[in-house]
Protein backbone atom coordinates (compact mmCIF):
# COMPACT_ATOMS: atom_id res chain seq x y z
CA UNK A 1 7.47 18.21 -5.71
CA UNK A 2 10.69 16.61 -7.23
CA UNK A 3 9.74 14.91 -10.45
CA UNK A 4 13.83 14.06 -10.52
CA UNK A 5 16.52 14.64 -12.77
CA UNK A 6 17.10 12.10 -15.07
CA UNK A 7 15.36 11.55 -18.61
CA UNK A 8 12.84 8.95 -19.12
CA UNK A 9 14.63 6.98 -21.46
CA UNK A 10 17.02 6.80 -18.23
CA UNK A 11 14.78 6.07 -16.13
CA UNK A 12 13.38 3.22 -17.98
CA UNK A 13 16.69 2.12 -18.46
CA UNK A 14 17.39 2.20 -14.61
CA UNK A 15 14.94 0.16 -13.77
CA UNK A 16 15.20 -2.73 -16.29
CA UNK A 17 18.95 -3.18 -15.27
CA UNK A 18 18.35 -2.65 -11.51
CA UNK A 19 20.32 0.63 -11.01
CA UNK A 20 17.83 3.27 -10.10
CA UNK A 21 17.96 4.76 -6.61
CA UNK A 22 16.48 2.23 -5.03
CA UNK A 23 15.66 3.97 -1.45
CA UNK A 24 14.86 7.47 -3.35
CA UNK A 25 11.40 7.30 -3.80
CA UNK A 26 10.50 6.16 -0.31
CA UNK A 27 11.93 8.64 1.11
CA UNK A 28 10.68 11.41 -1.22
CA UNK A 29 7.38 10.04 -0.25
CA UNK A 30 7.62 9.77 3.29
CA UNK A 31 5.64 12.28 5.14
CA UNK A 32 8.00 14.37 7.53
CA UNK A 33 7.49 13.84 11.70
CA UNK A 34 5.51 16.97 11.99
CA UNK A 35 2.05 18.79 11.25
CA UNK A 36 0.63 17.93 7.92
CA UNK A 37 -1.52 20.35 5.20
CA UNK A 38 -2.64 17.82 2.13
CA UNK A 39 -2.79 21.25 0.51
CA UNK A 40 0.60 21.37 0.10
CA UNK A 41 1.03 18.05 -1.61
CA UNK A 42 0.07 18.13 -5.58
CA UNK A 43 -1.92 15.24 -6.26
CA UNK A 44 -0.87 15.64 -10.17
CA UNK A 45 2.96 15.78 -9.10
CA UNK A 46 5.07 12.39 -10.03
CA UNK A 47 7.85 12.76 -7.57
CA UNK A 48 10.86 10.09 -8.85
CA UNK A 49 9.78 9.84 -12.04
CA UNK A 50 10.20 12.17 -15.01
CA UNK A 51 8.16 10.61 -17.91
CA UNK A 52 4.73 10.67 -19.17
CA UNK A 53 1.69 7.83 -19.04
CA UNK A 54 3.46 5.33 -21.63
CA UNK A 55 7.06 5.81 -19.85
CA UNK A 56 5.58 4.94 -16.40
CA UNK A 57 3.62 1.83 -17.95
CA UNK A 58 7.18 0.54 -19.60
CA UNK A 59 8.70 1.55 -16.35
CA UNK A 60 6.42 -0.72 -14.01
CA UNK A 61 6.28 -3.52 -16.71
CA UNK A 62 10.41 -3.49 -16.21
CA UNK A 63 9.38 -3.98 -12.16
CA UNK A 64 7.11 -7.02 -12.31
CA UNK A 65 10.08 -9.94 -12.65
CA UNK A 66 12.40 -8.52 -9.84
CA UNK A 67 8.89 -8.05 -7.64
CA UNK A 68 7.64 -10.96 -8.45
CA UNK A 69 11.63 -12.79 -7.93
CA UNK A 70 11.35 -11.04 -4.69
CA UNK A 71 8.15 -11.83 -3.21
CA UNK A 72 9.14 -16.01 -4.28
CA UNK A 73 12.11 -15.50 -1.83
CA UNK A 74 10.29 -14.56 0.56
CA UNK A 75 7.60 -17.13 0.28
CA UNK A 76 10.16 -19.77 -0.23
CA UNK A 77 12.10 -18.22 3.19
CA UNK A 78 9.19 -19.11 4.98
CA UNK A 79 9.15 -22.48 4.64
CA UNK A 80 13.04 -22.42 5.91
CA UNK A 81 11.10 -20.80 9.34
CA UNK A 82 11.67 -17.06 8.12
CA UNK A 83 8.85 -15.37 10.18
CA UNK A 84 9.13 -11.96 8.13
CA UNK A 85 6.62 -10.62 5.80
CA UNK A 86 5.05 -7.28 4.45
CA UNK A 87 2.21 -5.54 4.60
CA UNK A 88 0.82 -3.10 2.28
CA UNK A 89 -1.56 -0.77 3.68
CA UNK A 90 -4.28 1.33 1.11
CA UNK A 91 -5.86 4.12 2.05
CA UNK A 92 -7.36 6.98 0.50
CA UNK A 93 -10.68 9.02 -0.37
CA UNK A 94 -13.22 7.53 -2.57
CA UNK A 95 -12.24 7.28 -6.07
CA UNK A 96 -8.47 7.83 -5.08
CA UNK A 97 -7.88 3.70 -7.23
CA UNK A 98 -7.31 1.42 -4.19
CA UNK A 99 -8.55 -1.67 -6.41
CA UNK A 100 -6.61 -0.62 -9.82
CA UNK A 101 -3.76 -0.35 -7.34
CA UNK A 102 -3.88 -3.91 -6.30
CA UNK A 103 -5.12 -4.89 -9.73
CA UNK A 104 -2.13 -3.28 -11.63
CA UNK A 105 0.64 -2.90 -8.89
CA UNK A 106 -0.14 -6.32 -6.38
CA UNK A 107 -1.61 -8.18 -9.86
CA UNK A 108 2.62 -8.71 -10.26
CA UNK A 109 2.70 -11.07 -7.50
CA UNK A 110 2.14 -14.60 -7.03
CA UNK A 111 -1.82 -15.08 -5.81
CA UNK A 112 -0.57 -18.21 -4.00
CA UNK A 113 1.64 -15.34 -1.69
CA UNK A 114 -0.82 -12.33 -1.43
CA UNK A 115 -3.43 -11.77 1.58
CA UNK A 116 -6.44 -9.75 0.35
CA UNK A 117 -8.43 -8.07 3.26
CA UNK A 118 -10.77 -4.91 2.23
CA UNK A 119 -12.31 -3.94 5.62
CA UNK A 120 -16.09 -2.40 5.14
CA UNK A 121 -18.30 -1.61 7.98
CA UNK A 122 -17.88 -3.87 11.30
CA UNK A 123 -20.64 -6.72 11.89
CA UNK A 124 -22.57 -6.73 14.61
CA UNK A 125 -20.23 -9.26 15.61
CA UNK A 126 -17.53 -7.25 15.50
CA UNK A 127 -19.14 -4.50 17.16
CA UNK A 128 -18.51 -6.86 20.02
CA UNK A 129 -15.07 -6.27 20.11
CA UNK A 130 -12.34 -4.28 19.84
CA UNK A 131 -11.83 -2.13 16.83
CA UNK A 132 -8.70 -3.84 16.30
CA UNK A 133 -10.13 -7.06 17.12
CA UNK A 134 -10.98 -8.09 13.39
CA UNK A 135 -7.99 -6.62 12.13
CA UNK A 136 -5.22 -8.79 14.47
CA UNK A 137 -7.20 -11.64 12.71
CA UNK A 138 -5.79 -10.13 9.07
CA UNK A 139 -2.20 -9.86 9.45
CA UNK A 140 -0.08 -11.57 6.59
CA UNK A 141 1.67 -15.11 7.81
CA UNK A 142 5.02 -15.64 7.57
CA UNK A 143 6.02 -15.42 3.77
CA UNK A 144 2.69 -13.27 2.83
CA UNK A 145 2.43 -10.00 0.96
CA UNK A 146 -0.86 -8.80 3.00
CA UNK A 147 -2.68 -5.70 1.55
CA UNK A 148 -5.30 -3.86 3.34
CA UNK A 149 -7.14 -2.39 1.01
CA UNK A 150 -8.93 -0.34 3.78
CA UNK A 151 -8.00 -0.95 7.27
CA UNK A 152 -7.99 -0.15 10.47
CA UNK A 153 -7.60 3.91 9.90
CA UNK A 154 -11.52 3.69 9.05
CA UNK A 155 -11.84 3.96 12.66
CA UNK A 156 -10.41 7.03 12.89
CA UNK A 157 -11.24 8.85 9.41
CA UNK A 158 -14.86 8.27 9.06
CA UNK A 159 -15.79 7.06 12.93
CA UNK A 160 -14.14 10.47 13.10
CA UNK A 161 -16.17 12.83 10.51
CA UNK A 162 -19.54 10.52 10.88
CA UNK A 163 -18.75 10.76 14.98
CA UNK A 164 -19.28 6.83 15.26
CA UNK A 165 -17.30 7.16 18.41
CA UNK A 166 -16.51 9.95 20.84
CA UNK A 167 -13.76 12.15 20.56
CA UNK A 168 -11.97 10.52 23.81
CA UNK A 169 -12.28 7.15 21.85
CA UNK A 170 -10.71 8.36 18.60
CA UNK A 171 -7.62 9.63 20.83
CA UNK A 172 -7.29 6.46 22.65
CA UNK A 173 -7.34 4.57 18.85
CA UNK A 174 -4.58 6.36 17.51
CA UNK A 175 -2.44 4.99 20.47
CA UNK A 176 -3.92 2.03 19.90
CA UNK A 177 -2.87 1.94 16.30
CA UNK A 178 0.76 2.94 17.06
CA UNK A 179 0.79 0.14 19.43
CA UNK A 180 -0.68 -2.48 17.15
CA UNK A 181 1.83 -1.41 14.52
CA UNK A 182 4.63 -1.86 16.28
CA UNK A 183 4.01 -4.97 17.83
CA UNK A 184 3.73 -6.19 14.28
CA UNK A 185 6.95 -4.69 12.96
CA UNK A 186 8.59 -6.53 15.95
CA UNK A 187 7.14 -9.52 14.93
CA UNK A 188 8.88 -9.18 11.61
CA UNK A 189 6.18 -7.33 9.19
CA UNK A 190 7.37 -4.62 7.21
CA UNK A 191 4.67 -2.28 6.81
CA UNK A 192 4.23 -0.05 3.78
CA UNK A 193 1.23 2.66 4.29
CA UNK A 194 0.33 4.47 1.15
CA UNK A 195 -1.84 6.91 1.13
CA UNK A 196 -3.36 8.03 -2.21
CA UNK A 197 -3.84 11.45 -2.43
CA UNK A 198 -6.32 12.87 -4.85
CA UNK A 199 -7.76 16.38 -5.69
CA UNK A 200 -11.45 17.14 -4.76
CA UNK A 201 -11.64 18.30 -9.18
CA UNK A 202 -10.18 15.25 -9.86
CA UNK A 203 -12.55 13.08 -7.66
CA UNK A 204 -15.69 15.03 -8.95
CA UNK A 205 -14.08 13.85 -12.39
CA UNK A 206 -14.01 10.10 -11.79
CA UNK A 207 -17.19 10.19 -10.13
CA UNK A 208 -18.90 11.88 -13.09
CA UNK A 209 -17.54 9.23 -15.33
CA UNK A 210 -19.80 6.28 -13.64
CA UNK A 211 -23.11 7.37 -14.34
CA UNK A 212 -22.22 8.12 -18.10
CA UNK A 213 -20.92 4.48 -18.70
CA UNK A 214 -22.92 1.26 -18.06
CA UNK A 215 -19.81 -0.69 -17.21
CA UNK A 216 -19.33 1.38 -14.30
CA UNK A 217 -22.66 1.19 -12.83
CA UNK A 218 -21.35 -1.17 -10.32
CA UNK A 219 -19.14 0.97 -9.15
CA UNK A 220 -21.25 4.11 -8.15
CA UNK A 221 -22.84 4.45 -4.81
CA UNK A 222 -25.22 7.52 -4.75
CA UNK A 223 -23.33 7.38 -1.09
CA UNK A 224 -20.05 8.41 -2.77
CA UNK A 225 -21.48 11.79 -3.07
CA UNK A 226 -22.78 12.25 0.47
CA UNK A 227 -19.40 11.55 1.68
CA UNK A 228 -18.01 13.79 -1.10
CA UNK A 229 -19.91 16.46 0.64
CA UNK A 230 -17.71 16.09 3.63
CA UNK A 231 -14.17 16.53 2.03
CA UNK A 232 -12.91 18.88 4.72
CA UNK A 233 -13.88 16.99 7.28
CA UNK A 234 -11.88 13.97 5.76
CA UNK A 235 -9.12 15.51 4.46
CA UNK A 236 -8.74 17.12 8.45
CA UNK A 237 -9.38 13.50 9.54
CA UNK A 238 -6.62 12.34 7.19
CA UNK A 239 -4.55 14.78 8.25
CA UNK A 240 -4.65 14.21 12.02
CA UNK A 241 -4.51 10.03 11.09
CA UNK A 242 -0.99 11.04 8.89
CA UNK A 243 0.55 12.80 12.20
CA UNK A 244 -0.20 10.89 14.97
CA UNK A 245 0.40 7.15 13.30
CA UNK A 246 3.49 8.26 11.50
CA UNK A 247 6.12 5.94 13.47
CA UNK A 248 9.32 4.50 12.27
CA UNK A 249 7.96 1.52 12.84
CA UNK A 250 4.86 2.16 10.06
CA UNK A 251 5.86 5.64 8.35
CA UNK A 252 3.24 6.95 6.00
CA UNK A 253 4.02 7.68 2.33
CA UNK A 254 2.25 10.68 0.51
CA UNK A 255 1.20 8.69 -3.09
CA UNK A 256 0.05 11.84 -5.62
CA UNK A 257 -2.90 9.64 -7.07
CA UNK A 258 -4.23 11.99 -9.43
CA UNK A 259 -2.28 10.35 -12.29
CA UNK A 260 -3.04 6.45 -11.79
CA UNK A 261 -0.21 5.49 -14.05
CA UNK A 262 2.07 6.72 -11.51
CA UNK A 263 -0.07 5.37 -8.72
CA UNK A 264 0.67 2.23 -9.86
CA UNK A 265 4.22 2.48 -10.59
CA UNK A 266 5.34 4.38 -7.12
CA UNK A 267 3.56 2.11 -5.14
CA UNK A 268 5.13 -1.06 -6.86
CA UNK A 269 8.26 0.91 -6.65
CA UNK A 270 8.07 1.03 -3.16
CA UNK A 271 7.15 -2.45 -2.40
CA UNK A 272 10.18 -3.33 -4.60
CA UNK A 273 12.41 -0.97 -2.41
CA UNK A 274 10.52 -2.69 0.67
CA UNK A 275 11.15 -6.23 -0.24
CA UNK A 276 15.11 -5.65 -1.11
CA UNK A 277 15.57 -3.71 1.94
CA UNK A 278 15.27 -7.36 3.68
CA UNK A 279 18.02 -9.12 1.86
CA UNK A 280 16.16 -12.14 0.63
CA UNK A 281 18.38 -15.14 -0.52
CA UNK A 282 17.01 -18.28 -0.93
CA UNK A 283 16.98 -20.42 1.31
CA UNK A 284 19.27 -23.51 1.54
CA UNK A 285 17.85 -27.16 1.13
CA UNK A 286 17.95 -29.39 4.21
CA UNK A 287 18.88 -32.20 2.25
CA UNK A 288 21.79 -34.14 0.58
CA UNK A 289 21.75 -32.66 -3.02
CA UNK A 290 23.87 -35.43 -4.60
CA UNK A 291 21.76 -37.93 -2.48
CA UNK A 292 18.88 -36.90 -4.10
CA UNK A 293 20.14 -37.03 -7.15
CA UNK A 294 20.95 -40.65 -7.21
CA UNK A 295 17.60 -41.69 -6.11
CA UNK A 296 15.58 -40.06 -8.20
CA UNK A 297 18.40 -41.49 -11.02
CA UNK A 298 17.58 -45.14 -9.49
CA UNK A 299 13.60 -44.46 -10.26
């Protein structure tokens, strides 16, 4: 994949003063409007960026106060009756660093702005409903950054391989997901839907890692490895989820994960790309400015 042209000091550069490309990357990442192989994506590629581990940690550090000047516009637009806001959607096999990608890329933003919502298996409640039911309930406010950090695609990657619902079912959900999505982008959402693509070597690596240190105990699920047993299946699940829910409304991005340095950066790069795509100013005051003034003067 394109790993672009210019040098890292460049590229660093770029992005400190605000000149980079700014709509490159998403659109290097975008997966096309046709059939999809993972196989021919690299996982260890770093499409739009040209440096190594330290460059892409200087490179996202030179991100955070634009992001993070960005997201308070939108925030603050709310309260002026802006109804627009984004939502960043996570998905990706086990291992593939949905929560260091919130904790290094999202962990810019203001907490006060950000909607967390990691969805795990449905309650018997929510077995009640809807598959989408619990998920409608999730969507960022006006002003919020929302990130699913697993969403409603579980019900059509593992209800697929596990066959938690019949085939006819799974059909009628992607439909159902298109629909969804684009009710929400008419509503004024932007959605961003990463997927983070990792190699089966480098899963087996990360995995392996757990077991050997204590700190990451917490983190292994003997499960992880019954699932890893079924990495065709997913990776044809993911597959069929990446071309039939690839809409303009909610296009999916392609996010080579095996690095997590650039992870993190290309996914902050393209909320950043995201957020300045909707022209945020601040908003005006509703109030006499010089009136003000004197008051709080006379106190």
């Amino acid at each position: 994949m394109d790993r672009g042209a210019c040098s890292t000091r460049s590229t660093i550069h770029a992005e400190q003063m605000g000149k980079s490309d700014k709509a490159s990357l998403t659109r290097r990442l975008r997966v096309p409007r046709s059939k999809v192989r993972l196989a021919d994506y690299d996982t260890s590629a770093t499409p739009g960026f040209s440096g190594i581990k330290s460059d892409g940690d200087g490179a996202l550090r030179a991100l955070a106060s634009t992001l993070a000047d960005l997201q308070e516009r939108l925030y603050a637009n709310a309260k002026a009756g802006d109804s627009r806001s984004l939502l960043l959607v996570l998905q990706g096999m086990d291992t593939s660093g949905k929560v260091g990608t919130v904790r290094s890329a999202v962990g810019i933003f203001d907490p006060q702005g950000v909607q967390l919502k990691s969805f795990k298996a449905p309650t018997p409640v929510e077995r009640k409903h809807d598959f989408l039911w619990r998920i409608e309930k999730e969507v960022p406010a006006a002003g919020m950054v929302g990130i699913f950090d697993r969403s409603h695609y579980e019900d059509v990657l593992i209800a697929r391989v596990r066959k938690l619902a019949p085939a006819k079912e799974i059909e009628r959900r992607y439909r159902a997901i298109n629909e969804f999505e684009a009710r929400l982008a008419a509503s004024g959402t932007v959605i961003v839907k990463c997927m983070l693509h990792i190699s089966a070597a480098e899963q087996r690596k990360r995995l392996r890692a757990r077991p050997d240190d204590p700190t990451k105990h917490w983190k292994f699920n003997p499960g992880d490895i019954d699932e890893r047993a079924l990495w065709s299946d997913y990776r044809r699940a993911y597959e069929l989820a990446l071309e039939r829910c690839n809409t303009d409304a909610a296009p999916w991005l392609v996010v080579p994960s095996d690095k997590k340095w650039y992870r993190n950066w290309a996914v902050a790069r393209v909320l950043l790309e995201a957020l300045e795509a909707l022209g945020l100013a601040w908003p005006k005051g509703t109030f006499e400015v010089d009136e003000q003034k004197q008051r709080l003067a006379a106190t």
